[in-house]
C-alpha atoms as a PDB file:
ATOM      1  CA  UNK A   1      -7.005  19.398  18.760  1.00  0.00           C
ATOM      2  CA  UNK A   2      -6.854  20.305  15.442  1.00  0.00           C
ATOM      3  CA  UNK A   3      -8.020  23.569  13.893  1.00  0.00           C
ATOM      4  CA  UNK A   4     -10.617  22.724  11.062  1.00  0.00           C
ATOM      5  CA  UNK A   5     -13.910  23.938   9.250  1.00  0.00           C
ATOM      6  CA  UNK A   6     -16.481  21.829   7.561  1.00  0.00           C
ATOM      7  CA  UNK A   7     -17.058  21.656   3.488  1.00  0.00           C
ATOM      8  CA  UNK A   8     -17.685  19.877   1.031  1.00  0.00           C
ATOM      9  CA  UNK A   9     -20.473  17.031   0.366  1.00  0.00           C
ATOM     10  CA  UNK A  10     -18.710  14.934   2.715  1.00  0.00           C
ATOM     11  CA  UNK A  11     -17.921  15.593   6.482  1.00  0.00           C
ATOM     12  CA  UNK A  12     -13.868  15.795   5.918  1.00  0.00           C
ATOM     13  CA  UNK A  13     -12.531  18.909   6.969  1.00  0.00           C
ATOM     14  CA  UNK A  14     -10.678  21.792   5.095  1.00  0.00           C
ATOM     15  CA  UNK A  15      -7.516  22.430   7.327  1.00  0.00           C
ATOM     16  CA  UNK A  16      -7.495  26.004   8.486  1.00  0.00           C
ATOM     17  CA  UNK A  17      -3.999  27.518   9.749  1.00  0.00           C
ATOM     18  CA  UNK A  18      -2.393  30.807  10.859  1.00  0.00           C
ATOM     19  CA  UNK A  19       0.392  30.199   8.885  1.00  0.00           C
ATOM     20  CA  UNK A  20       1.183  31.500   5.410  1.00  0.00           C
ATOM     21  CA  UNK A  21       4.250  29.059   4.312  1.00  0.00           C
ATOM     22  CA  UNK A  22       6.541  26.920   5.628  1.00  0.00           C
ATOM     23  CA  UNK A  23       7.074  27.358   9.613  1.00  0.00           C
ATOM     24  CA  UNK A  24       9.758  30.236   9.604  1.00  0.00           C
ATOM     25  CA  UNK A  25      11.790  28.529  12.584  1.00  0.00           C
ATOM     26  CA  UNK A  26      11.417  24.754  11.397  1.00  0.00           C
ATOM     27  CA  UNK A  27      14.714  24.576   9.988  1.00  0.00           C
ATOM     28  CA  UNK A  28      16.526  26.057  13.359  1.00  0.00           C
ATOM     29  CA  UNK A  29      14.155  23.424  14.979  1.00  0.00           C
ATOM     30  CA  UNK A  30      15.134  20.362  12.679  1.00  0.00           C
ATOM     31  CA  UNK A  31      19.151  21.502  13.107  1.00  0.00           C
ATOM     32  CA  UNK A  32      18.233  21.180  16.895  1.00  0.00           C
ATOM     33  CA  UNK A  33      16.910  17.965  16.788  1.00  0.00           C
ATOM     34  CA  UNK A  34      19.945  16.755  14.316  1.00  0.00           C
ATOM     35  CA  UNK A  35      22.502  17.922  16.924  1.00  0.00           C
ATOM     36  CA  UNK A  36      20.984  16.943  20.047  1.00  0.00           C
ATOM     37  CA  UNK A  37      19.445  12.427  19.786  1.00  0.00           C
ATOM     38  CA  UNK A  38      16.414  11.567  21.245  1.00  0.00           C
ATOM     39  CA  UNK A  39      17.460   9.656  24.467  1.00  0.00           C
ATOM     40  CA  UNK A  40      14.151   9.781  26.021  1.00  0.00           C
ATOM     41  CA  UNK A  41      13.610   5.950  28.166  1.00  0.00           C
ATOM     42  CA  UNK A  42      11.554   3.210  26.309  1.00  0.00           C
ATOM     43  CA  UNK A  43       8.237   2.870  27.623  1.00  0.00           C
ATOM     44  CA  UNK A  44       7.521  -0.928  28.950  1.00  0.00           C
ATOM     45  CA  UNK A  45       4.526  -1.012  27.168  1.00  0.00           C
ATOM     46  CA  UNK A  46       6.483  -0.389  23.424  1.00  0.00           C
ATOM     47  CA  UNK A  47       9.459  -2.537  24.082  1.00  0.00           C
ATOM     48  CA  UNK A  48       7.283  -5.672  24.814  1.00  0.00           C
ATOM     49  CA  UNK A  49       5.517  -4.497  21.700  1.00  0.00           C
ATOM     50  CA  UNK A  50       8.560  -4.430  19.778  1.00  0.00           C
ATOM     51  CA  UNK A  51      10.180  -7.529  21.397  1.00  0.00           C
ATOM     52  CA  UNK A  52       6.689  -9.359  20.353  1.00  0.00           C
ATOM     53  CA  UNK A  53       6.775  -8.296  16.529  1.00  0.00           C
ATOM     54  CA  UNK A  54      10.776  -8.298  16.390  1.00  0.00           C
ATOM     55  CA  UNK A  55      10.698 -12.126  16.945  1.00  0.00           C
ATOM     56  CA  UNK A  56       7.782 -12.539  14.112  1.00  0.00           C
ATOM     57  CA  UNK A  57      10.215  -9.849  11.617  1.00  0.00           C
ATOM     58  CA  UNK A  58      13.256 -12.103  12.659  1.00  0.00           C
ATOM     59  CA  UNK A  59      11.346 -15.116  11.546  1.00  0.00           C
ATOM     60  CA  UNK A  60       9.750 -13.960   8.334  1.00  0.00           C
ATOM     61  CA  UNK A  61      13.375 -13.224   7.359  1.00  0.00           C
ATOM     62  CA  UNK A  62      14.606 -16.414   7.859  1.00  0.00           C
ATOM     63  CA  UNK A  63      11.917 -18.181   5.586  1.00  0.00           C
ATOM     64  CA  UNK A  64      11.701 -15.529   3.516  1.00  0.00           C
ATOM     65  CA  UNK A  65      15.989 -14.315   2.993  1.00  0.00           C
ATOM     66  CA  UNK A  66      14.436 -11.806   0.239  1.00  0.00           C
ATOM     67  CA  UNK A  67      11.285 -10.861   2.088  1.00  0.00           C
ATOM     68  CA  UNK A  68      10.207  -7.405   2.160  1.00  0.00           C
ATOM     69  CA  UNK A  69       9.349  -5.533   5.302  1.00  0.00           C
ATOM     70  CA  UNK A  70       6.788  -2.908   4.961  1.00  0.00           C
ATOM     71  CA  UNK A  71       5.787  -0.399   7.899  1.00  0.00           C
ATOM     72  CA  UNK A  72       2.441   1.468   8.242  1.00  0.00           C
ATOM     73  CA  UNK A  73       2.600   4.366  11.147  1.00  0.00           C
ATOM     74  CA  UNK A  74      -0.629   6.024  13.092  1.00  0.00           C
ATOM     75  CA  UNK A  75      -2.349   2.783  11.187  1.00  0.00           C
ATOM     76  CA  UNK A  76      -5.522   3.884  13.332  1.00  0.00           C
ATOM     77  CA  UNK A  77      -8.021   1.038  12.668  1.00  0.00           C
ATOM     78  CA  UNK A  78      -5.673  -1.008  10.558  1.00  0.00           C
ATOM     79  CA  UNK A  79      -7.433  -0.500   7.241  1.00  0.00           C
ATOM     80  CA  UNK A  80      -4.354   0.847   5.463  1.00  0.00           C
ATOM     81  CA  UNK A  81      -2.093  -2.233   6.936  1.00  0.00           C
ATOM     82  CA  UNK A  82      -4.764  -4.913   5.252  1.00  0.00           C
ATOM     83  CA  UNK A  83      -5.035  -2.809   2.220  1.00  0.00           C
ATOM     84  CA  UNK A  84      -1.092  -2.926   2.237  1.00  0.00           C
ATOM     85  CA  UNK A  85      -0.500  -6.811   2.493  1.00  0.00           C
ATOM     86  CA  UNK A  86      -3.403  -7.135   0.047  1.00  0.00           C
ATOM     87  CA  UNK A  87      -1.109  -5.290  -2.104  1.00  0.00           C
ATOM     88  CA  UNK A  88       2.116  -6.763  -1.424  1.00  0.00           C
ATOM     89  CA  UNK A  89       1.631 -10.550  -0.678  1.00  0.00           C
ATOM     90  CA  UNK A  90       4.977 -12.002  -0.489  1.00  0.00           C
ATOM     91  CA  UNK A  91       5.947  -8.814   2.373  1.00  0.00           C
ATOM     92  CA  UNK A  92       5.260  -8.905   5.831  1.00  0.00           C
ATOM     93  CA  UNK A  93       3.392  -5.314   6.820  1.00  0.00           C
ATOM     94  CA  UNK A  94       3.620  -4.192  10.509  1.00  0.00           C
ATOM     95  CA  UNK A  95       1.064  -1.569  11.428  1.00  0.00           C
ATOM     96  CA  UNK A  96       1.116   0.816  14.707  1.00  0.00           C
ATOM     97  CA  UNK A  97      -1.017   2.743  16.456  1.00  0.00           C
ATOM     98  CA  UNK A  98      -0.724   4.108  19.519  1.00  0.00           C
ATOM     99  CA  UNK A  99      -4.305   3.676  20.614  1.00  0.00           C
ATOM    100  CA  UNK A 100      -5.675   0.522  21.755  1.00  0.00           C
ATOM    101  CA  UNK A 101      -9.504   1.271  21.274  1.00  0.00           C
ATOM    102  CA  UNK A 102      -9.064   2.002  17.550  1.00  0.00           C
ATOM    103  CA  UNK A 103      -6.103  -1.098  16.668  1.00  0.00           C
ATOM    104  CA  UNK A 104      -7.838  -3.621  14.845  1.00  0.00           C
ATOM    105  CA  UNK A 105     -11.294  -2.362  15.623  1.00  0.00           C
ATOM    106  CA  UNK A 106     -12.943  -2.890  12.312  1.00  0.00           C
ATOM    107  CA  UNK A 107     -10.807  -6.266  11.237  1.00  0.00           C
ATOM    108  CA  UNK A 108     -14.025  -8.463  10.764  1.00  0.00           C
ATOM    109  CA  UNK A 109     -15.937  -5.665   8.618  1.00  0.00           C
ATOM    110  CA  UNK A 110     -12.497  -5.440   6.351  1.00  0.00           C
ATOM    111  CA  UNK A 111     -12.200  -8.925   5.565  1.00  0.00           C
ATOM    112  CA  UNK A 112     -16.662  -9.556   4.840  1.00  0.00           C
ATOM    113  CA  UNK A 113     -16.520  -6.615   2.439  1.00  0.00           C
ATOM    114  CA  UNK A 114     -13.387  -7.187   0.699  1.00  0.00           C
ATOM    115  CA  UNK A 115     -13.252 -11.057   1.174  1.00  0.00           C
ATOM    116  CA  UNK A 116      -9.579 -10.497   1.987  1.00  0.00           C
ATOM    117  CA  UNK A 117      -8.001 -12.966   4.549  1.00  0.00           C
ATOM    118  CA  UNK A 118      -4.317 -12.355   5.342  1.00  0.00           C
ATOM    119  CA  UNK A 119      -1.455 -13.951   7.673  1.00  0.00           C
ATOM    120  CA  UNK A 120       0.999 -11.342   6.308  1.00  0.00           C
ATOM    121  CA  UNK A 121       0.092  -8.614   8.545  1.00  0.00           C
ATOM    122  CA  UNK A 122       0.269  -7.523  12.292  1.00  0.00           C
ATOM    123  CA  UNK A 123      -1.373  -4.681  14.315  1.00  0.00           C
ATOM    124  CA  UNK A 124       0.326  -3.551  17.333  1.00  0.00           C
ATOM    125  CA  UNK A 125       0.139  -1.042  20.041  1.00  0.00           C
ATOM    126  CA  UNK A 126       3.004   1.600  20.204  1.00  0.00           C
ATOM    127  CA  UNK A 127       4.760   4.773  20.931  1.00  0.00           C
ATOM    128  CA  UNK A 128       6.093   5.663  17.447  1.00  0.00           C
ATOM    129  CA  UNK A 129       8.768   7.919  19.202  1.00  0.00           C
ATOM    130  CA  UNK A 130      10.189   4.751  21.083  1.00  0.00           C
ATOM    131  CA  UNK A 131       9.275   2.202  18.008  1.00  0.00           C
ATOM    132  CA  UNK A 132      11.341   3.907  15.646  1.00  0.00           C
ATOM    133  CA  UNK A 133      14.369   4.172  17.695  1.00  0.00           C
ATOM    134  CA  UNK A 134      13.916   0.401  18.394  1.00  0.00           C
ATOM    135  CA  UNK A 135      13.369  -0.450  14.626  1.00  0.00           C
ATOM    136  CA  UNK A 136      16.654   1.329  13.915  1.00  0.00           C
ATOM    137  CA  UNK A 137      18.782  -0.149  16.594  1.00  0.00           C
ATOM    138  CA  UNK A 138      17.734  -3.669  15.363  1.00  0.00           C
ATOM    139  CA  UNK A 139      18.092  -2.786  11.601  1.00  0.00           C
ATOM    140  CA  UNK A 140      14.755  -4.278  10.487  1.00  0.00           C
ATOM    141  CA  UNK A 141      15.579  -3.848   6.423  1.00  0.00           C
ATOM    142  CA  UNK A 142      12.110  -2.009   6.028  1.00  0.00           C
ATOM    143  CA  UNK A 143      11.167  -1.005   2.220  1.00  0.00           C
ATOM    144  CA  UNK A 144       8.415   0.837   2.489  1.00  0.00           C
ATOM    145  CA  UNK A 145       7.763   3.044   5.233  1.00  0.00           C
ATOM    146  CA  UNK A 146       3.737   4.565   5.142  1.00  0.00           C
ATOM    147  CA  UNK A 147       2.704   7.763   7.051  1.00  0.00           C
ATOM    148  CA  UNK A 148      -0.845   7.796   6.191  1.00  0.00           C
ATOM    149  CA  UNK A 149      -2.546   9.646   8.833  1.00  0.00           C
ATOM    150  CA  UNK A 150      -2.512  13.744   8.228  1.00  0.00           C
ATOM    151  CA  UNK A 151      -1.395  14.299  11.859  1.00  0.00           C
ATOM    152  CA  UNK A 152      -1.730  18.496  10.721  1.00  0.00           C
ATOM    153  CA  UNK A 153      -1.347  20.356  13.934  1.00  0.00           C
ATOM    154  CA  UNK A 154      -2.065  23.461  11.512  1.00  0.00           C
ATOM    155  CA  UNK A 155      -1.539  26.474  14.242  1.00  0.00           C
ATOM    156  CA  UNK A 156       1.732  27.673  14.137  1.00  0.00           C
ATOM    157  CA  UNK A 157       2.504  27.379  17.781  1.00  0.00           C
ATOM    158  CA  UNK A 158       2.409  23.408  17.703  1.00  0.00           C
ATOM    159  CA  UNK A 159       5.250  22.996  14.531  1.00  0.00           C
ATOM    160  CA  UNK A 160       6.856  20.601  16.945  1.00  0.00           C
ATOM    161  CA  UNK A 161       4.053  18.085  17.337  1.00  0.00           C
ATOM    162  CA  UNK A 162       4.199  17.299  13.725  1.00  0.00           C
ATOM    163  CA  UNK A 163       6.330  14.535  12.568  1.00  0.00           C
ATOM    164  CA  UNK A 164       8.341  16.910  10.655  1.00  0.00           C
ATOM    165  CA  UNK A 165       9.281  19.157  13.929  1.00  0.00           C
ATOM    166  CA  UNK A 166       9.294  16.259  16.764  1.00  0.00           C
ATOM    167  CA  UNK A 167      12.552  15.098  18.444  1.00  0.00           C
ATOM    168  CA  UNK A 168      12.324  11.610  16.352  1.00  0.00           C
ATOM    169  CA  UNK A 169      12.249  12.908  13.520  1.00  0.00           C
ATOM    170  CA  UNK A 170      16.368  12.115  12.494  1.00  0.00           C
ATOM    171  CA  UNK A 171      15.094   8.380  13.393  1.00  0.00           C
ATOM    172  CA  UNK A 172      11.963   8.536  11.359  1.00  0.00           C
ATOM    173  CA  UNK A 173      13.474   9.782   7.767  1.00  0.00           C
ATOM    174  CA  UNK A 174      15.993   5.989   8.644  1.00  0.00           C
ATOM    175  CA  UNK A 175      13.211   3.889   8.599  1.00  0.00           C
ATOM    176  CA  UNK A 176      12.679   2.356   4.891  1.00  0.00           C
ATOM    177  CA  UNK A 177      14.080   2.713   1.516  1.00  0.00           C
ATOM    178  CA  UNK A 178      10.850   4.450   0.150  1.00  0.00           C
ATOM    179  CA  UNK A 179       8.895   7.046   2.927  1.00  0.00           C
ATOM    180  CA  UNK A 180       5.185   7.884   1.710  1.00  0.00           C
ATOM    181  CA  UNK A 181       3.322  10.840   3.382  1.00  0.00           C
ATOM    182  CA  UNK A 182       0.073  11.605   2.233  1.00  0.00           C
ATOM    183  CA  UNK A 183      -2.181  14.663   3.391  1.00  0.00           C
ATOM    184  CA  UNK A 184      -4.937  16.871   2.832  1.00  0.00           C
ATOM    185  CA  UNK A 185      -2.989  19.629   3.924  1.00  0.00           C
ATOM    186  CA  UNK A 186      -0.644  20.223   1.268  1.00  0.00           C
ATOM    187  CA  UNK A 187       1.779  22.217   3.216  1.00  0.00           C
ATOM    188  CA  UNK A 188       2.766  19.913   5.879  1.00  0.00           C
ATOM    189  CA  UNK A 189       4.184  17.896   3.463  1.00  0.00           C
ATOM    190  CA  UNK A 190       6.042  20.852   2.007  1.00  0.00           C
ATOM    191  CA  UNK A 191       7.614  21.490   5.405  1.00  0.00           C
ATOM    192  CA  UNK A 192       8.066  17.245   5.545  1.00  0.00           C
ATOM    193  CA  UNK A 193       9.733  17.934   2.219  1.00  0.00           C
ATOM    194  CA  UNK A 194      11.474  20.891   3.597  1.00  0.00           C
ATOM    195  CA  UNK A 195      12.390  19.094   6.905  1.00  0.00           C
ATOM    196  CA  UNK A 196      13.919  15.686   5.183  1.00  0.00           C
ATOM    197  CA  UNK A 197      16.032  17.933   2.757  1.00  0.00           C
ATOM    198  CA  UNK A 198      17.864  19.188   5.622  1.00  0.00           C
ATOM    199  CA  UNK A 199      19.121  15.757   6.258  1.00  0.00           C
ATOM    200  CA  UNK A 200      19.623  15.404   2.036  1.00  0.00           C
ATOM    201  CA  UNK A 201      16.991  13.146   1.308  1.00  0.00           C
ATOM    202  CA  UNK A 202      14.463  14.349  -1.496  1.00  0.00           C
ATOM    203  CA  UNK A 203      11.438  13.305  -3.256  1.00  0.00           C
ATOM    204  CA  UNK A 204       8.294  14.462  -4.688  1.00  0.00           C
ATOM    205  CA  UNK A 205       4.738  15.637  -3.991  1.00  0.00           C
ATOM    206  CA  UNK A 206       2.546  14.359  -6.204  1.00  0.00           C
ATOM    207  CA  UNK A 207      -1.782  13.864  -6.068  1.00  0.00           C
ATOM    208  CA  UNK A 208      -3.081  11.163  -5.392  1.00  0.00           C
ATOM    209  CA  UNK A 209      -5.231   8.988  -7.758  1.00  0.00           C
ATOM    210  CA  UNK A 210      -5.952   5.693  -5.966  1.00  0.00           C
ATOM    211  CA  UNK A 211      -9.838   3.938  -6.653  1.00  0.00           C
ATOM    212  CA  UNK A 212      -9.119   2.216  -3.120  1.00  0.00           C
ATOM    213  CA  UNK A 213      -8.381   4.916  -0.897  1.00  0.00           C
ATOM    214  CA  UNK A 214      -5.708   3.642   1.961  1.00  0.00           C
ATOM    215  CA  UNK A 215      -7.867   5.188   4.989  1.00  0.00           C
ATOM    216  CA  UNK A 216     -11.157   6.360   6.156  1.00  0.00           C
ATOM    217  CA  UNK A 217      -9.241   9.736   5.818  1.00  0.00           C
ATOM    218  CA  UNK A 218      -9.032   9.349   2.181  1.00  0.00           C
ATOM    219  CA  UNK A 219     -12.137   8.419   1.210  1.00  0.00           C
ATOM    220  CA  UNK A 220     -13.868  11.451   3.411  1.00  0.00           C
ATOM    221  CA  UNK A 221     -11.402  13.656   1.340  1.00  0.00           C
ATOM    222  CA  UNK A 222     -12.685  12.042  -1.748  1.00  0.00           C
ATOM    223  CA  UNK A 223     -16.384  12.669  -1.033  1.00  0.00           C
ATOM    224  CA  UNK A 224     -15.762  15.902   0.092  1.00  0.00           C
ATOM    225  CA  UNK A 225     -14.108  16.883  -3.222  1.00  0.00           C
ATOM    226  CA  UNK A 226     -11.173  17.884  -1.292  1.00  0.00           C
ATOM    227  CA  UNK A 227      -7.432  17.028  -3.024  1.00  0.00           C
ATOM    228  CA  UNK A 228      -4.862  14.520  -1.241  1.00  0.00           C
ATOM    229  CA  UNK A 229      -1.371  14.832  -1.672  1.00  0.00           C
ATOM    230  CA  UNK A 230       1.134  12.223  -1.534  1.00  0.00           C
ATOM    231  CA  UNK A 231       4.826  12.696  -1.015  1.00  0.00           C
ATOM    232  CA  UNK A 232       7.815  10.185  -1.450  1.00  0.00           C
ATOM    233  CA  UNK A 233      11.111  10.164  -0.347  1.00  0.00           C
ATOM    234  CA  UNK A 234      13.496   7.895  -1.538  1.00  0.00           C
ATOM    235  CA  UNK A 235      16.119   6.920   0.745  1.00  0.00           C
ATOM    236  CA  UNK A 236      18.584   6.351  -2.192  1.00  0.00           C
ATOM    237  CA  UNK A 237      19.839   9.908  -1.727  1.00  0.00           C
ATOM    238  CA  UNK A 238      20.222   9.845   2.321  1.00  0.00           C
ATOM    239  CA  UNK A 239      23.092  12.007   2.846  1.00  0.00           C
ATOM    240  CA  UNK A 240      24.773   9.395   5.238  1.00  0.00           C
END
């Protein structure tokens, strides 16, 4: 659970931490993670995911030799992922969640409001710590990587269940040429930031001034009169 407290018009919430910077041991933490891979088993339930959408990537490619492969993390209900393909026609975008009551829950309300129909996009259900290893192992050439959901964890004891501070988090920063973040909480993406220039990959944070918000997230930020960050990392300067 997160640590939060209502305000604002809307019903988004103001993130509330015990921390007054950046996480004073996430860079030992990060170094650990760096020196010691993730070798935790695939869960069956991921790697028949992956095998599933690996053969549809595999495919696309094929037909499509200069295709773009865009991937949309913690997609929740799978607005962001439409939104996405909307966006980017000639890609393929593959969202994930790992919860099967909210994947693809509000699909038929998307498409009647929008009038958006799409064969460019899949939902799946997945562990993200087991779907990125198998995304790298197979090389899926992925351009745009989106971590949409603010996944905060804002007390200071639980640094290691954000992204930034979890064991997959060497994998994660490999998966597409372009990584977008965006939060509420402006400084987990400074410790993302902080994190991904251990490894020498930079970007920016910048705010974030989109009429279409990505997520039901967004748009409670937005009538809330609360701020949302994005930050980008380009992979152009991955210390290899």
């Amino acid at each position: 659970m997160t640590e939060e407290n209502r305000s604002g018009v809307g019903d988004s919430k103001v993130i509330v931490t015990n921390q007054e910077g950046i996480h004073e041991n996430l860079g030992d933490i990060v170094e650990k993670h760096f020196s010691h891979p993730f070798q935790k088993p695939y869960q069956a339930h991921t790697q028949k995911a992956f095998d599933d959408i690996n053969a549809i990537v595999i495919n696309f490619l094929l037909n499509n030799p200069n295709g773009e492969i865009i991937v949309d993390s913690c997609c929740g209900v799978g607005q962001s992922t439409r939104l996405l393909a909307q966006r980017n026609p000639d890609a393929l975008v593959v969202g994930i969640d790992k919860s099967a009551h909210r994947i693809d829950r509000n699909v038929e309300g998307f498409e009647a409001s929008t009038g958006y129909h799409a064969n460019n996009y899949h939902l799946i259900r997945a562990d993200l710590n087991d779907f990125y290893r198998l995304v790298k192992a197979a090389n899926w050439p992925v351009a745009k990587h989106y971590i949409l959901y603010p996944n905060p964890w804002p007390k200071s004891k639980h640094v290691q269940r954000r992204w930034h501070g979890s064991a997959v988090f060497p994998t994660l920063i490999t998966i597409g040429q372009q990584l977008i973040l965006r939060s509420n909480w402006r400084l987990y993406l400074e410790e993302f930031q902080f994190a991904a220039d251990i490894a020498g990959l930079q970007g920016q944070i910048s705010d974030v001034d989109d009429s279409q918000p990505l997520t039901p997230f967004e748009a409670k930020y937005q009538a809330s009169g609360q701020p949302c960050w994005q930050l980008q990392l380009s992979a152009a300067t991955y210390a290899s």
